[in-house]
PDB file of N, CA and C in Angstrom:
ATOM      1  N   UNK A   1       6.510 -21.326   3.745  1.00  0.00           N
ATOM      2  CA  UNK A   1       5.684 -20.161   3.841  1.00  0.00           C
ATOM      3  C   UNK A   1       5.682 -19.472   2.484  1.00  0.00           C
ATOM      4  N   UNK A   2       4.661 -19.067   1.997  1.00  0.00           N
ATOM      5  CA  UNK A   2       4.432 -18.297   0.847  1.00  0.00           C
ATOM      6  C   UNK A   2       3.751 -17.297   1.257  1.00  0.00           C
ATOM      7  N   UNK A   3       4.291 -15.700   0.713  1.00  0.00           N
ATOM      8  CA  UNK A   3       3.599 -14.261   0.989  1.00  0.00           C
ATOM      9  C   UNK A   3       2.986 -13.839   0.010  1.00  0.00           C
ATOM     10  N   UNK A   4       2.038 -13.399  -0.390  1.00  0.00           N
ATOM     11  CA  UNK A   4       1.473 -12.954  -1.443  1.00  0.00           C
ATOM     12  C   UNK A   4       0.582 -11.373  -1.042  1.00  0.00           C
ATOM     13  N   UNK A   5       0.979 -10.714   0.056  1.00  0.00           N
ATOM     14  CA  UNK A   5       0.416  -9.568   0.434  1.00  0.00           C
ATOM     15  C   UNK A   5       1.670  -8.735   0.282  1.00  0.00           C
ATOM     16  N   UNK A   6       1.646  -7.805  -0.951  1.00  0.00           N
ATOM     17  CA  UNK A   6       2.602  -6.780  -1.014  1.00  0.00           C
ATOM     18  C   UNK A   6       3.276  -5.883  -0.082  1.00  0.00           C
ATOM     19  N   UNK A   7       2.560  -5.567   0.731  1.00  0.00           N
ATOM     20  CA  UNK A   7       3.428  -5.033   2.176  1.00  0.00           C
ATOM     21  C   UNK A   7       4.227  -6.286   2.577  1.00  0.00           C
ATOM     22  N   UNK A   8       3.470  -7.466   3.070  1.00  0.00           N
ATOM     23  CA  UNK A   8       4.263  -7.854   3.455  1.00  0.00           C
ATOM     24  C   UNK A   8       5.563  -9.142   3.154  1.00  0.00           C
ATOM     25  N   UNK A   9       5.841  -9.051   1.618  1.00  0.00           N
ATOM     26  CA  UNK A   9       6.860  -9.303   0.699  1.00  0.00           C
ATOM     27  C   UNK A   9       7.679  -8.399   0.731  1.00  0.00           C
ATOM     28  N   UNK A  10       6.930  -6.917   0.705  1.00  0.00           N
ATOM     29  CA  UNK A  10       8.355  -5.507   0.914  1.00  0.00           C
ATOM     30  C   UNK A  10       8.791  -5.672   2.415  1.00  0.00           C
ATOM     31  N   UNK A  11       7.948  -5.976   3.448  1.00  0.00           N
ATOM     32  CA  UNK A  11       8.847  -5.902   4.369  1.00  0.00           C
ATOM     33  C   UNK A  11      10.223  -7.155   4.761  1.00  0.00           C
ATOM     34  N   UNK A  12       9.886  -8.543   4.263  1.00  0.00           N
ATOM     35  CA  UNK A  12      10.494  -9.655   3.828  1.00  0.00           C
ATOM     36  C   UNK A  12      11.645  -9.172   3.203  1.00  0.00           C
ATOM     37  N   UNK A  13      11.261  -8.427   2.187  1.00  0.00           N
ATOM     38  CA  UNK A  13      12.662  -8.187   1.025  1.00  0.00           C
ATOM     39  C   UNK A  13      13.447  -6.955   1.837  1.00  0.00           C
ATOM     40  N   UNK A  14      12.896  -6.314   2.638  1.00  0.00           N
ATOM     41  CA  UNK A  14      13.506  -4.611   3.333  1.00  0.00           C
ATOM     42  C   UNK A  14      14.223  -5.116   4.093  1.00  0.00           C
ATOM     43  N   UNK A  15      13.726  -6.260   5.273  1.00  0.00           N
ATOM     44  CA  UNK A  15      14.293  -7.163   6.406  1.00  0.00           C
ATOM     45  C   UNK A  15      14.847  -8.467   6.511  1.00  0.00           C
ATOM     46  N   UNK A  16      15.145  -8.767   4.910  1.00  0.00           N
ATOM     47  CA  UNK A  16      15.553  -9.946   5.551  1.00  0.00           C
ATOM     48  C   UNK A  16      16.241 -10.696   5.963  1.00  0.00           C
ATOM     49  N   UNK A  17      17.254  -9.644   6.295  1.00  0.00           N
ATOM     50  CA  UNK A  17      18.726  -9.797   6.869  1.00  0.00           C
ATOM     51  C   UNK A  17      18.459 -10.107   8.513  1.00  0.00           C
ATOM     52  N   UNK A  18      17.039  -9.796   9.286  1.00  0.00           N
ATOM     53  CA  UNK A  18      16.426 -10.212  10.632  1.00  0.00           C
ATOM     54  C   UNK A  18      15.809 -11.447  10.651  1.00  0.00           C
ATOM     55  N   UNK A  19      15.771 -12.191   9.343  1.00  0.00           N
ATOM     56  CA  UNK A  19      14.934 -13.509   9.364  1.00  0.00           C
ATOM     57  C   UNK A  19      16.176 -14.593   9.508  1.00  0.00           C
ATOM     58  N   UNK A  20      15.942 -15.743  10.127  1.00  0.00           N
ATOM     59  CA  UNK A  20      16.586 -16.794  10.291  1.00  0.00           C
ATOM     60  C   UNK A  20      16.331 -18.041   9.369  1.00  0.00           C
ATOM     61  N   UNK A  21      16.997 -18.180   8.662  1.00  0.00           N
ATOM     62  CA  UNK A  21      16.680 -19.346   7.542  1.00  0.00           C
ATOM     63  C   UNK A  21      17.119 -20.461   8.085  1.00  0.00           C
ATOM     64  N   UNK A  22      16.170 -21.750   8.330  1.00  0.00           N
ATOM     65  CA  UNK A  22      16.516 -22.964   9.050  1.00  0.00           C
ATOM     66  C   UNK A  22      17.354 -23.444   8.054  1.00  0.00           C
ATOM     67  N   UNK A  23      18.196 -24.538   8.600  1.00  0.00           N
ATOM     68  CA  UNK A  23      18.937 -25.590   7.788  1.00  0.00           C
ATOM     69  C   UNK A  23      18.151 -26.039   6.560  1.00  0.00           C
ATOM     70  N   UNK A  24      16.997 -26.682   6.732  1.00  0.00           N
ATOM     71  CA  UNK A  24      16.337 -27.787   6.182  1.00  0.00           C
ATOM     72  C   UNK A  24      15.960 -27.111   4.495  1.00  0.00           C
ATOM     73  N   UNK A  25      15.780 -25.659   4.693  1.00  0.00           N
ATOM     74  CA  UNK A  25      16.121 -25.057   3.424  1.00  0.00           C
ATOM     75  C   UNK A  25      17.172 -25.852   2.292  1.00  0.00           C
ATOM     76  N   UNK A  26      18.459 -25.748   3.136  1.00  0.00           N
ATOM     77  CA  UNK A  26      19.676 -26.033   2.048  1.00  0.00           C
ATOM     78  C   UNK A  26      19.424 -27.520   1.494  1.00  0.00           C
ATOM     79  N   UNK A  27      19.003 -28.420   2.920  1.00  0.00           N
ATOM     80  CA  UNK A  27      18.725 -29.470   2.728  1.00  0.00           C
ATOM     81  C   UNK A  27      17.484 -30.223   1.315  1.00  0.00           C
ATOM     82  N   UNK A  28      16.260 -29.383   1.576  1.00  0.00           N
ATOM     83  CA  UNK A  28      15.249 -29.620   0.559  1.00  0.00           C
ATOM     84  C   UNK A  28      14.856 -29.353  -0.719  1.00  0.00           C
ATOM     85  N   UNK A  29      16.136 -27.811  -0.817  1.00  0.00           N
ATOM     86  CA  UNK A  29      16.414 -27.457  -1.872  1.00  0.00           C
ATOM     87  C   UNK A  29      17.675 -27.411  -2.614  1.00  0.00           C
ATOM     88  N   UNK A  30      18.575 -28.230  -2.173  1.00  0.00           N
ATOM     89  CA  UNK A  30      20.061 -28.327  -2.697  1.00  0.00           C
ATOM     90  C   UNK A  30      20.838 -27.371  -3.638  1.00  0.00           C
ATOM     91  N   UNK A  31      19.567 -27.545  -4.594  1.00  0.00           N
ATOM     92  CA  UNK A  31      20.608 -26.584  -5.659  1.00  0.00           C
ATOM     93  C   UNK A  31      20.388 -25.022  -5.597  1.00  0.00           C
ATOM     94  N   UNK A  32      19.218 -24.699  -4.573  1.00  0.00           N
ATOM     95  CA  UNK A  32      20.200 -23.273  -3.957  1.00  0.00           C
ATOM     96  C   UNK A  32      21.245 -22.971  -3.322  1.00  0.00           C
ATOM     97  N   UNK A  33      22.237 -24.076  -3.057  1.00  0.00           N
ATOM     98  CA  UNK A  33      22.727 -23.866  -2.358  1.00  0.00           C
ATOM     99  C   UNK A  33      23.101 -22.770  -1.314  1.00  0.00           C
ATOM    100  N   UNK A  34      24.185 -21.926  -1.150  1.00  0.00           N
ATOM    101  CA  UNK A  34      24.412 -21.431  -0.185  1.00  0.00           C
ATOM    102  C   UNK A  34      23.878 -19.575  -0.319  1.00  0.00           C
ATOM    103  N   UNK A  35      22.587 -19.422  -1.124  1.00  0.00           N
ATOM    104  CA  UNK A  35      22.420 -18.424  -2.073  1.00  0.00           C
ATOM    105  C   UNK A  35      21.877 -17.557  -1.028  1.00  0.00           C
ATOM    106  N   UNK A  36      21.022 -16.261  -1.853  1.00  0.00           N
ATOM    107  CA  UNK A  36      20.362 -15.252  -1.245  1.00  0.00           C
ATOM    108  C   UNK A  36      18.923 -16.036  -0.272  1.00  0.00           C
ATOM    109  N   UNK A  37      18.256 -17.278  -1.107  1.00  0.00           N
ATOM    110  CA  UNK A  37      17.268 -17.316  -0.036  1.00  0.00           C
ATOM    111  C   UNK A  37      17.546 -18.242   0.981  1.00  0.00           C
ATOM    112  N   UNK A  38      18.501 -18.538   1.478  1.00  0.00           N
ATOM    113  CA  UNK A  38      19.219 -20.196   2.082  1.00  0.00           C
ATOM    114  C   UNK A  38      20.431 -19.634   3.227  1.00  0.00           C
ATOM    115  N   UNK A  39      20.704 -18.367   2.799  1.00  0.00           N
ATOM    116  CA  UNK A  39      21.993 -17.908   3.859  1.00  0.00           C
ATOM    117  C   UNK A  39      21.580 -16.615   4.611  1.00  0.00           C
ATOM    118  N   UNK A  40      22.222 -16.771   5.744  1.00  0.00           N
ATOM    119  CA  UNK A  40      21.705 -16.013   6.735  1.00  0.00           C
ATOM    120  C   UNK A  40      23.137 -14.976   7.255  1.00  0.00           C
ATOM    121  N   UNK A  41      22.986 -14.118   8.292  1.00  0.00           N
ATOM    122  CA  UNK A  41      23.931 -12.977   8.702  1.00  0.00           C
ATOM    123  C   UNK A  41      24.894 -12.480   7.609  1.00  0.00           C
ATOM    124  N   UNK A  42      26.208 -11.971   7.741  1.00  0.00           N
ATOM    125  CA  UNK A  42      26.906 -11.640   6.340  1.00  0.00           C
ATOM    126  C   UNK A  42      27.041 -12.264   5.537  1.00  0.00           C
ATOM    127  N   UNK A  43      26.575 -13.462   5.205  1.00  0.00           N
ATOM    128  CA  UNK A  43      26.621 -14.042   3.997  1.00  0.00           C
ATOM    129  C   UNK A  43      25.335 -13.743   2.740  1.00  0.00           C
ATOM    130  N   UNK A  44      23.843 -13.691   3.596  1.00  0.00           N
ATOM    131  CA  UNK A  44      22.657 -13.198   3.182  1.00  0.00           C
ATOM    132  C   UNK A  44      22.966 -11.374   2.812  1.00  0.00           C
ATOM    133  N   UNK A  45      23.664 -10.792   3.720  1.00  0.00           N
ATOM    134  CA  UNK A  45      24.066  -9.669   3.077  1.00  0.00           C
ATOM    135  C   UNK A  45      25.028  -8.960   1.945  1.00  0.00           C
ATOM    136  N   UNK A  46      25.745  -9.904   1.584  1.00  0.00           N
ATOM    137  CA  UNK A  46      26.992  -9.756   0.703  1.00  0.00           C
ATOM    138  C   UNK A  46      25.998 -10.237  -0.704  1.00  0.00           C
ATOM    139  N   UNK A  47      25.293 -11.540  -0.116  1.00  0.00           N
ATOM    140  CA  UNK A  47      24.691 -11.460  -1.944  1.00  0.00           C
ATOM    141  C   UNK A  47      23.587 -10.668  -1.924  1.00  0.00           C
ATOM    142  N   UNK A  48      23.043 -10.329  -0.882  1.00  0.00           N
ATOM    143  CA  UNK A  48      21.600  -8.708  -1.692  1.00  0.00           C
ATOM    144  C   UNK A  48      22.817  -7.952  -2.150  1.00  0.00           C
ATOM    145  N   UNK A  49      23.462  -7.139  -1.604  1.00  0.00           N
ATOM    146  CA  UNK A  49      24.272  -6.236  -2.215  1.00  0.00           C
ATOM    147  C   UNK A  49      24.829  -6.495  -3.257  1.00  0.00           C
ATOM    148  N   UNK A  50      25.710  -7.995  -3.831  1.00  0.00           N
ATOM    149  CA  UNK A  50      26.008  -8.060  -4.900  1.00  0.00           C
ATOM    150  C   UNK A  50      24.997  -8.221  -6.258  1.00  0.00           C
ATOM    151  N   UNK A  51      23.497  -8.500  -5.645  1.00  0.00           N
ATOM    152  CA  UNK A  51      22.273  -8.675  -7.225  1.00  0.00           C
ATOM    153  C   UNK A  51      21.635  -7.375  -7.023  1.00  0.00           C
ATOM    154  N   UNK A  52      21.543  -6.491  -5.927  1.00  0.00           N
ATOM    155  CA  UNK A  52      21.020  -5.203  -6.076  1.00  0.00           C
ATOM    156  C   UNK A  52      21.032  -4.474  -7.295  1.00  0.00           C
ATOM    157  N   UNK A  53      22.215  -4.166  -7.694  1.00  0.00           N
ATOM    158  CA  UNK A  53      22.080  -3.317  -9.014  1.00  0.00           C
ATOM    159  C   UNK A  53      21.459  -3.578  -9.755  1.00  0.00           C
ATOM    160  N   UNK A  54      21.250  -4.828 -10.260  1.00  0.00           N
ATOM    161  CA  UNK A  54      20.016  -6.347 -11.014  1.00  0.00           C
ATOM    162  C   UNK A  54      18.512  -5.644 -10.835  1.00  0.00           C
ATOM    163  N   UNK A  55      18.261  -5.077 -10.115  1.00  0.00           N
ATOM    164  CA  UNK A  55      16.694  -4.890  -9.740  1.00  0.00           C
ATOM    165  C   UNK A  55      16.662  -3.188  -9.002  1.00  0.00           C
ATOM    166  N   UNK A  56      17.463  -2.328  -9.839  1.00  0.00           N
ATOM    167  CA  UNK A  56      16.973  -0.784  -9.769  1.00  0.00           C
ATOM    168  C   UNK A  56      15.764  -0.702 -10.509  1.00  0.00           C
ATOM    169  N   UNK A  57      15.584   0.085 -10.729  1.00  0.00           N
ATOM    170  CA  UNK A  57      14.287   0.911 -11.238  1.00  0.00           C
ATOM    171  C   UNK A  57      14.407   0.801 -12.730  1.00  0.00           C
ATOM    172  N   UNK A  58      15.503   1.389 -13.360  1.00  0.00           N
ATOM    173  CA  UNK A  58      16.433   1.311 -14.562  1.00  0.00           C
ATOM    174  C   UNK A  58      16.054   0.086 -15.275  1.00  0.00           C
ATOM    175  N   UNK A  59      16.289  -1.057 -14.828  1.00  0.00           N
ATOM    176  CA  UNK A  59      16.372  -2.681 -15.524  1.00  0.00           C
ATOM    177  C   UNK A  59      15.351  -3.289 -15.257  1.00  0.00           C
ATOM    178  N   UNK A  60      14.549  -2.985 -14.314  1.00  0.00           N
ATOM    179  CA  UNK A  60      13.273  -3.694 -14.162  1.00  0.00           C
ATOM    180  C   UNK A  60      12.461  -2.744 -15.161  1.00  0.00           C
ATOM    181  N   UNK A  61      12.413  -1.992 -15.876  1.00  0.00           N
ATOM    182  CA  UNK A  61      11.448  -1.471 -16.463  1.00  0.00           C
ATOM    183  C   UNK A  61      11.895  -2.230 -17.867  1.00  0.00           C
ATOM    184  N   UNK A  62      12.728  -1.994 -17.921  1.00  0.00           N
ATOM    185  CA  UNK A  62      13.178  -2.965 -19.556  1.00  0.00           C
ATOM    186  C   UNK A  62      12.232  -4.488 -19.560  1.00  0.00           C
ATOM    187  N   UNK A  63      11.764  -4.853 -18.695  1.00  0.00           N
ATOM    188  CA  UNK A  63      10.926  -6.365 -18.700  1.00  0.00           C
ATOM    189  C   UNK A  63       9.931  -6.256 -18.119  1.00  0.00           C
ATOM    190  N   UNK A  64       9.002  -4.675 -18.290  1.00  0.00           N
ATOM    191  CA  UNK A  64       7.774  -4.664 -18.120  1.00  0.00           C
ATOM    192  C   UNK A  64       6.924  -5.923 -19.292  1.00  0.00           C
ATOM    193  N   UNK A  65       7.221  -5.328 -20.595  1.00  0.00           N
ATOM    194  CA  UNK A  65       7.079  -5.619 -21.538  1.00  0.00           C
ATOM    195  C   UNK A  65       6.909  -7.129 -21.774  1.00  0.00           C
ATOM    196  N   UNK A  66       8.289  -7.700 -21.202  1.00  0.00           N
ATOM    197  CA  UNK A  66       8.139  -9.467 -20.951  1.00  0.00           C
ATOM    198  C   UNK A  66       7.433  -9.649 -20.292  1.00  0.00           C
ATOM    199  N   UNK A  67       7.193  -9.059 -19.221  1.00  0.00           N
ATOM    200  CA  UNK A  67       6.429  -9.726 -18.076  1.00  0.00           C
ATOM    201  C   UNK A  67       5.208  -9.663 -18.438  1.00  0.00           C
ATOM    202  N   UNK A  68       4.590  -8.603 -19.089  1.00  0.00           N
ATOM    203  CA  UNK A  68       3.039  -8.469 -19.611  1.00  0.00           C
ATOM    204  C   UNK A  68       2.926  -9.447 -20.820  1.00  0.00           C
ATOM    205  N   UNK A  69       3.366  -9.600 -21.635  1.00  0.00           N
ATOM    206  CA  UNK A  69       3.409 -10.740 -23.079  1.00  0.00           C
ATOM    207  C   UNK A  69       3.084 -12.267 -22.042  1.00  0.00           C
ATOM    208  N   UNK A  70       4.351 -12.612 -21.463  1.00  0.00           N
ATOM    209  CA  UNK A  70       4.570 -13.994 -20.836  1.00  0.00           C
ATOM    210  C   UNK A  70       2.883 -14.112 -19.900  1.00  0.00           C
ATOM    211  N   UNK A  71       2.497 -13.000 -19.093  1.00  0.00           N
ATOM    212  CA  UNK A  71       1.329 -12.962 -18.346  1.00  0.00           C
ATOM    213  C   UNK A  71      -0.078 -13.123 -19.042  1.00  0.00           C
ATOM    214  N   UNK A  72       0.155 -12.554 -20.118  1.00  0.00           N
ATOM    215  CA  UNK A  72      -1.159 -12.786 -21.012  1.00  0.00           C
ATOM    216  C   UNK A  72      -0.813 -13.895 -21.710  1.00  0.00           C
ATOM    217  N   UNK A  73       0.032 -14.831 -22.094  1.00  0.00           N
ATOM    218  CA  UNK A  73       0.185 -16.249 -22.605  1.00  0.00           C
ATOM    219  C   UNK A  73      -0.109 -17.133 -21.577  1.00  0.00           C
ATOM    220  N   UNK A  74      -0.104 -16.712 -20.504  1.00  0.00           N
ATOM    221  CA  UNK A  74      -0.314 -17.678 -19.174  1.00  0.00           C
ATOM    222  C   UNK A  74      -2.026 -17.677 -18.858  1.00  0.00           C
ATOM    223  N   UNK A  75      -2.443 -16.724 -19.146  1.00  0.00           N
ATOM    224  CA  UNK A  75      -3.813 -16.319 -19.058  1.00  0.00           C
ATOM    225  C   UNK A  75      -4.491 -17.212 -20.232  1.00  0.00           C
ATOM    226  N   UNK A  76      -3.942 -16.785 -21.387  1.00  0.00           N
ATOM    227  CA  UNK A  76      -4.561 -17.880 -22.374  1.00  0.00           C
ATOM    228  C   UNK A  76      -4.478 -19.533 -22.318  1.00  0.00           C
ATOM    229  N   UNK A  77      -3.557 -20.233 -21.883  1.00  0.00           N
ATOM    230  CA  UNK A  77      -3.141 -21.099 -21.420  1.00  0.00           C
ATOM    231  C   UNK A  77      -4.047 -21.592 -20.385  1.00  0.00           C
ATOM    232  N   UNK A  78      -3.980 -20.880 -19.543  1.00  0.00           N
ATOM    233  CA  UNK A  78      -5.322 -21.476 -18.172  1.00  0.00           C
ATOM    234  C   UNK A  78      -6.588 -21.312 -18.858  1.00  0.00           C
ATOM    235  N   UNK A  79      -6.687 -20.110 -19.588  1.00  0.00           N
ATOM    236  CA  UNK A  79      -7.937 -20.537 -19.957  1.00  0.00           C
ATOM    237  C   UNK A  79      -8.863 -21.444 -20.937  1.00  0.00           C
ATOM    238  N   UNK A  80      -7.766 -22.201 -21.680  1.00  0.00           N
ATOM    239  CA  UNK A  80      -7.539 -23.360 -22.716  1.00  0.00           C
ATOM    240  C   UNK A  80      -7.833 -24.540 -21.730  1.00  0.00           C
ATOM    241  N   UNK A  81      -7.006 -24.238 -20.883  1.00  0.00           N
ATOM    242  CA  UNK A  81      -6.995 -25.812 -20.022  1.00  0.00           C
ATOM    243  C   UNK A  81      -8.447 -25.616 -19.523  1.00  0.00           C
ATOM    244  N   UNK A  82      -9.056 -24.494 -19.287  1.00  0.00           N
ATOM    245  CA  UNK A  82     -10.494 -24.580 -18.476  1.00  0.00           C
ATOM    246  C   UNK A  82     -11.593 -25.216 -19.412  1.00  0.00           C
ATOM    247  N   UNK A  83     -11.762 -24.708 -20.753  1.00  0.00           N
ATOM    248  CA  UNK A  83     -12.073 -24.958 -21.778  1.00  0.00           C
ATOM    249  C   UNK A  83     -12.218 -26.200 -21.938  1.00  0.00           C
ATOM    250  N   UNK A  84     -10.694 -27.015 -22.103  1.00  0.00           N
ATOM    251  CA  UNK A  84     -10.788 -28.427 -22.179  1.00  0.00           C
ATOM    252  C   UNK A  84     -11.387 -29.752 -21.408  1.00  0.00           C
ATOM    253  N   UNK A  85     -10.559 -28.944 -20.095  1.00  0.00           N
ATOM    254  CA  UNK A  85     -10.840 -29.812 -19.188  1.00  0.00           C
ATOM    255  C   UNK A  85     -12.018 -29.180 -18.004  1.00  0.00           C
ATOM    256  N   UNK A  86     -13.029 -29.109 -18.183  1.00  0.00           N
ATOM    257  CA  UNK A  86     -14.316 -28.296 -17.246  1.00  0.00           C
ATOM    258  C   UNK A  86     -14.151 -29.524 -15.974  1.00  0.00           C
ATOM    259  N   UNK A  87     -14.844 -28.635 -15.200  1.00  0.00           N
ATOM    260  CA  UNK A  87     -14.933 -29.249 -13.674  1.00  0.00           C
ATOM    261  C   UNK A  87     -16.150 -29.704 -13.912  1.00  0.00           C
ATOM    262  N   UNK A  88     -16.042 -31.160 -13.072  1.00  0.00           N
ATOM    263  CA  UNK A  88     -17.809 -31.602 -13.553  1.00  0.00           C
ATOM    264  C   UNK A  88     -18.441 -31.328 -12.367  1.00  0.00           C
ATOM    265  N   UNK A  89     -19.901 -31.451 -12.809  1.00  0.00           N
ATOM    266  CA  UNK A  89     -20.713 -30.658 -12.141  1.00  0.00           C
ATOM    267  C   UNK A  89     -21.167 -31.169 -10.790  1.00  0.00           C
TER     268      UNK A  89
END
């Protein structure tokens, strides 16, 4: 499943200590192992709380800056590849 509607990613990230993460997670993705998106009941809660401080208000603003540079190189990039490679008609 992929979310891409901002409500409902905040409610995902607010709740997702109520979601049940199947096995097949750990299985398909191995090298998450036993992490924040792969573990469920107190274990899913011990690591939000331990990367929380990671993503206040405070430290996410320090990589506005990256995130806008890296976003407009990505923009140029797709639009190179469109350039090159056109969809035929």
């Amino acid at each position: 499943m992929c979310l891409t509607d901002p409500e409902l990613v905040k409610y995902v990230a607010v709740n997702g200590h109520k979601f049940q993460r199947p096995e097949y997670v750990k299985q398909q993705i191995p090298s998450i192992g036993n992490g924040l998106f792969s573990s469920n009941g107190k274990a899913h809660a011990r690591q939000k709380r331990m990367i929380g401080p990671a993503f206040n208000t405070k430290n996410l603003k320090g990589f506005s800056e990256i995130f806008k540079e890296n976003a407009e190189n990505l923009v140029k990039v797709i639009l190179l590849y469109i350039q090159t490679f056109p969809r035929p008609p």
